[in-house]
C-alpha atoms as a PDB file:
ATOM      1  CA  UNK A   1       6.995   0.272  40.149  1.00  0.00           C
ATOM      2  CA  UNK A   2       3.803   1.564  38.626  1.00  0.00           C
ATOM      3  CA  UNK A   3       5.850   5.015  37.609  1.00  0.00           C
ATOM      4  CA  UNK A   4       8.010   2.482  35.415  1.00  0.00           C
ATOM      5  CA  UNK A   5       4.587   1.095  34.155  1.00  0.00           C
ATOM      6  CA  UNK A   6       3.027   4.155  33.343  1.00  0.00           C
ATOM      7  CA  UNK A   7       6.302   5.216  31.157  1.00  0.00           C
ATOM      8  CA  UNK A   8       6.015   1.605  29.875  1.00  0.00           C
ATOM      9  CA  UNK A   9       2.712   2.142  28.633  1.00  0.00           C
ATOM     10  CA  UNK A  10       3.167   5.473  27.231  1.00  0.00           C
ATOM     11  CA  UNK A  11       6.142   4.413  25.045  1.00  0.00           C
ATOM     12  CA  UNK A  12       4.177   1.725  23.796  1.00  0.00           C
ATOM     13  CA  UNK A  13       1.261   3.885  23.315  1.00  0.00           C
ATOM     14  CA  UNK A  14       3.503   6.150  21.105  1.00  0.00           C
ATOM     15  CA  UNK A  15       5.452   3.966  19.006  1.00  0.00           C
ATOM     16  CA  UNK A  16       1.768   2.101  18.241  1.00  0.00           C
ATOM     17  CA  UNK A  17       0.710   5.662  16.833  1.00  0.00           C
ATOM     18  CA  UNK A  18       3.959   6.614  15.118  1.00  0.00           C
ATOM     19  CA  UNK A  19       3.070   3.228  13.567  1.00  0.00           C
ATOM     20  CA  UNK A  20      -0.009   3.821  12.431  1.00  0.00           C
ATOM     21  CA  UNK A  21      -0.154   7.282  11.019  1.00  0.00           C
ATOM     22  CA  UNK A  22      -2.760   8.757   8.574  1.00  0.00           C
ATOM     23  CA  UNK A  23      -0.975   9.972   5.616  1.00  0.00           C
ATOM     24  CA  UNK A  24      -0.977  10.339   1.234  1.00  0.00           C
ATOM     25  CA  UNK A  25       1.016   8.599  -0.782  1.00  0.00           C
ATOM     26  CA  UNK A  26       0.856   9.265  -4.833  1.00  0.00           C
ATOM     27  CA  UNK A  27       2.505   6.217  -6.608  1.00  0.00           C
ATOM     28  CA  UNK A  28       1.356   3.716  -9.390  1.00  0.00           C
ATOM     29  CA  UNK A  29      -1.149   0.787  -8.628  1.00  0.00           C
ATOM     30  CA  UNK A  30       0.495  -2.629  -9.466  1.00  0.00           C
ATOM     31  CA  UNK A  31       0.279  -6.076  -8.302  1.00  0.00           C
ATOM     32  CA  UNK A  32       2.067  -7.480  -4.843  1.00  0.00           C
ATOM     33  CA  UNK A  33       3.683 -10.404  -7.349  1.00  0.00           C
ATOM     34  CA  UNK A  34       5.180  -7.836  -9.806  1.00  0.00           C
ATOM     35  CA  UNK A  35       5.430  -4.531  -7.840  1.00  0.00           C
ATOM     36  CA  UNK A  36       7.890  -2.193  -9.599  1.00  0.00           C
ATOM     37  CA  UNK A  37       8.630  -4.320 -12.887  1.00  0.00           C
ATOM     38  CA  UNK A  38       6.351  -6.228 -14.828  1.00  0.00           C
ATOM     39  CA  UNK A  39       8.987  -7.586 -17.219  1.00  0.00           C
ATOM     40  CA  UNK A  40       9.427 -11.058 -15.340  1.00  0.00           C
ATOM     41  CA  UNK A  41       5.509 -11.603 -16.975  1.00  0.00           C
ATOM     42  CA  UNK A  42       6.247 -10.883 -20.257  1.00  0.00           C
ATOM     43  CA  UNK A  43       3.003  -9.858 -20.475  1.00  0.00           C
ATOM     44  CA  UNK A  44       2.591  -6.080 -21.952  1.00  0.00           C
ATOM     45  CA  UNK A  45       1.124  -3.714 -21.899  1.00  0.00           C
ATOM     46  CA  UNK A  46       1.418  -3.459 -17.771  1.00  0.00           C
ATOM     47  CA  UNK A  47      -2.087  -3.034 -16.789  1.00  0.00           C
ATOM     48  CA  UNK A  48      -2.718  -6.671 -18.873  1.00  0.00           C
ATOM     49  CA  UNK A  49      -0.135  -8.092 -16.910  1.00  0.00           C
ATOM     50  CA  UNK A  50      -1.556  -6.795 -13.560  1.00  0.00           C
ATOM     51  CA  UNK A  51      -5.182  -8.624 -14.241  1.00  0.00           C
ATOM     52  CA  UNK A  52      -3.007 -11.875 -15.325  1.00  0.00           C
ATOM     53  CA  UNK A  53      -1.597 -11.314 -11.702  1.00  0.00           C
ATOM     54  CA  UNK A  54      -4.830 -11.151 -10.075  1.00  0.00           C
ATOM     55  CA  UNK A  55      -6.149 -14.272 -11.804  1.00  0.00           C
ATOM     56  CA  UNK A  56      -3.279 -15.977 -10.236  1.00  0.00           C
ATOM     57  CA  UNK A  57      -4.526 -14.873  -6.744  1.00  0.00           C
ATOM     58  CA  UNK A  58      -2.310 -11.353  -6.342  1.00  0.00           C
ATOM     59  CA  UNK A  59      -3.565  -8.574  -4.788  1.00  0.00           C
ATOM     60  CA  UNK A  60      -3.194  -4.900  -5.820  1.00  0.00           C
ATOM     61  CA  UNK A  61      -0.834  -2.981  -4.308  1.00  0.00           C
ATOM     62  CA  UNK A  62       1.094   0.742  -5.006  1.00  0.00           C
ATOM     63  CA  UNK A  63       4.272   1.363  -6.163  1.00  0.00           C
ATOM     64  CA  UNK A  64       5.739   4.661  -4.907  1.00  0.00           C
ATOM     65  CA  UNK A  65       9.568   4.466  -6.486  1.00  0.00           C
ATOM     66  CA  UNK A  66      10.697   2.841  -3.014  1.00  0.00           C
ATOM     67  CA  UNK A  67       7.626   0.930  -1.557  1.00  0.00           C
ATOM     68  CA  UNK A  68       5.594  -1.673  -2.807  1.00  0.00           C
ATOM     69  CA  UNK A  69       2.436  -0.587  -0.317  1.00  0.00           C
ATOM     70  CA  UNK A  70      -0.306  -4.130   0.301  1.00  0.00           C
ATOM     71  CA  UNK A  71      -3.890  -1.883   0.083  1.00  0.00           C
ATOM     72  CA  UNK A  72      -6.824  -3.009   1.943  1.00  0.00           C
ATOM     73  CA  UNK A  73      -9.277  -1.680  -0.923  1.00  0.00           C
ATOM     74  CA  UNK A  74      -9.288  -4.415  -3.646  1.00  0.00           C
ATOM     75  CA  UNK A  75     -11.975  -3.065  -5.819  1.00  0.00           C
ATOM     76  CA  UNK A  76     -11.571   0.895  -6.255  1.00  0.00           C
ATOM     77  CA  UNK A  77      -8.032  -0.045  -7.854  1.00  0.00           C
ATOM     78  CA  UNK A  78      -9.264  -1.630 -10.569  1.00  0.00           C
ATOM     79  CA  UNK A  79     -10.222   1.295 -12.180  1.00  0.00           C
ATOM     80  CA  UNK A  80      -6.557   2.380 -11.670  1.00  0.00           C
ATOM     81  CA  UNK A  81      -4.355  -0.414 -12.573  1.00  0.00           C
ATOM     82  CA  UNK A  82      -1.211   0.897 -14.375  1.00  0.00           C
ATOM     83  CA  UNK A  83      -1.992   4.517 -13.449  1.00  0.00           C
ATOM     84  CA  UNK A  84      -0.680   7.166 -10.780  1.00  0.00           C
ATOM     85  CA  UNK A  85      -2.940   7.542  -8.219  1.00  0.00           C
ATOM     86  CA  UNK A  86      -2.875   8.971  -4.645  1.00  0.00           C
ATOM     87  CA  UNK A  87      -3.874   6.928  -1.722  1.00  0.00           C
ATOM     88  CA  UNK A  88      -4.907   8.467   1.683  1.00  0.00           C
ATOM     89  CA  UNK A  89      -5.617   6.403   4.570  1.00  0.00           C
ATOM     90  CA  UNK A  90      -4.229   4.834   7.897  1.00  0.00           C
ATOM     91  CA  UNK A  91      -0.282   3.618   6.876  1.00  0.00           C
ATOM     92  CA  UNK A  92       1.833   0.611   8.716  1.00  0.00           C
ATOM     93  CA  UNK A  93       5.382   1.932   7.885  1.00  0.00           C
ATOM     94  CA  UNK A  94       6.492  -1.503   9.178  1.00  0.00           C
ATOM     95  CA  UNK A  95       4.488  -3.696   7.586  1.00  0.00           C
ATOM     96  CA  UNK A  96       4.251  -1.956   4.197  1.00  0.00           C
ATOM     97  CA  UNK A  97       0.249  -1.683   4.341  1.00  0.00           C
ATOM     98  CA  UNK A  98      -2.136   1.524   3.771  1.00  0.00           C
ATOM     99  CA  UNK A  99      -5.768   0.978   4.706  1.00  0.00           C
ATOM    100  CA  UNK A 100      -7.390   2.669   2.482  1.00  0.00           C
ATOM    101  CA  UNK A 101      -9.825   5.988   3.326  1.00  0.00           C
ATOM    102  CA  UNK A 102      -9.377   7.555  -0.544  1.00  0.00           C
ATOM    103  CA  UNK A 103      -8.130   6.716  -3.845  1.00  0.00           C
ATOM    104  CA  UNK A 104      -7.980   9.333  -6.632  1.00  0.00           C
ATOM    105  CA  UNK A 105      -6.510   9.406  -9.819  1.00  0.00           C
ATOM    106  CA  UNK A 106      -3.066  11.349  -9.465  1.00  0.00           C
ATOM    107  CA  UNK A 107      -2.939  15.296 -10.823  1.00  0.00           C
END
């Protein structure tokens, strides 16, 4: 019984830190309304229709072609909105959230 706990325990242990793995992920910073296509807005050019986003209570995000990403940092993309950027920091594969260690614009 506690042989079947241990390997229990373990398992969860590592599928909590294949969860949770520290990575970098270059993409553009967008809005979590928007995402990938700003078009639905009509409001141009993008990075315009981003702050109109966040007035409405959106949060920045990053797009990375595939992934709309929910960031934990709210204010260093701000500086970024519209642009490529790469974010390091702690990522949630599952639940599509990075927080946020580093942001720097994209070379």
């Amino acid at each position: 019984m506690k042989k079947k706990i241990a390997i229990s325990l373990a398992a969860a242990a590592l599928a909590c830190a294949a969860a949770d793995e520290k990575k970098s992920i270059t993409g553009t910073i967008t809005d979590s309304m928007c995402g990938a296509d700003h078009t639905a807005m009509k409001v141009k050019p993008d990075e315009k229709c981003i702050k109109e986003c966040l007035k409405m209570g959106f949060k920045y995000a990053l797009w990375d072609g595939r992934t709309v990403w929910a960031l934990s940092d709210q204010k260093t993309p701000a500086k970024f909105a519209a642009k490529k950027v790469t974010v390091t920091g702690t990522v949630d594969e599952t639940k599509q959230t990075i927080q946020v260690d580093s942001m720097v614009a994209a070379k």
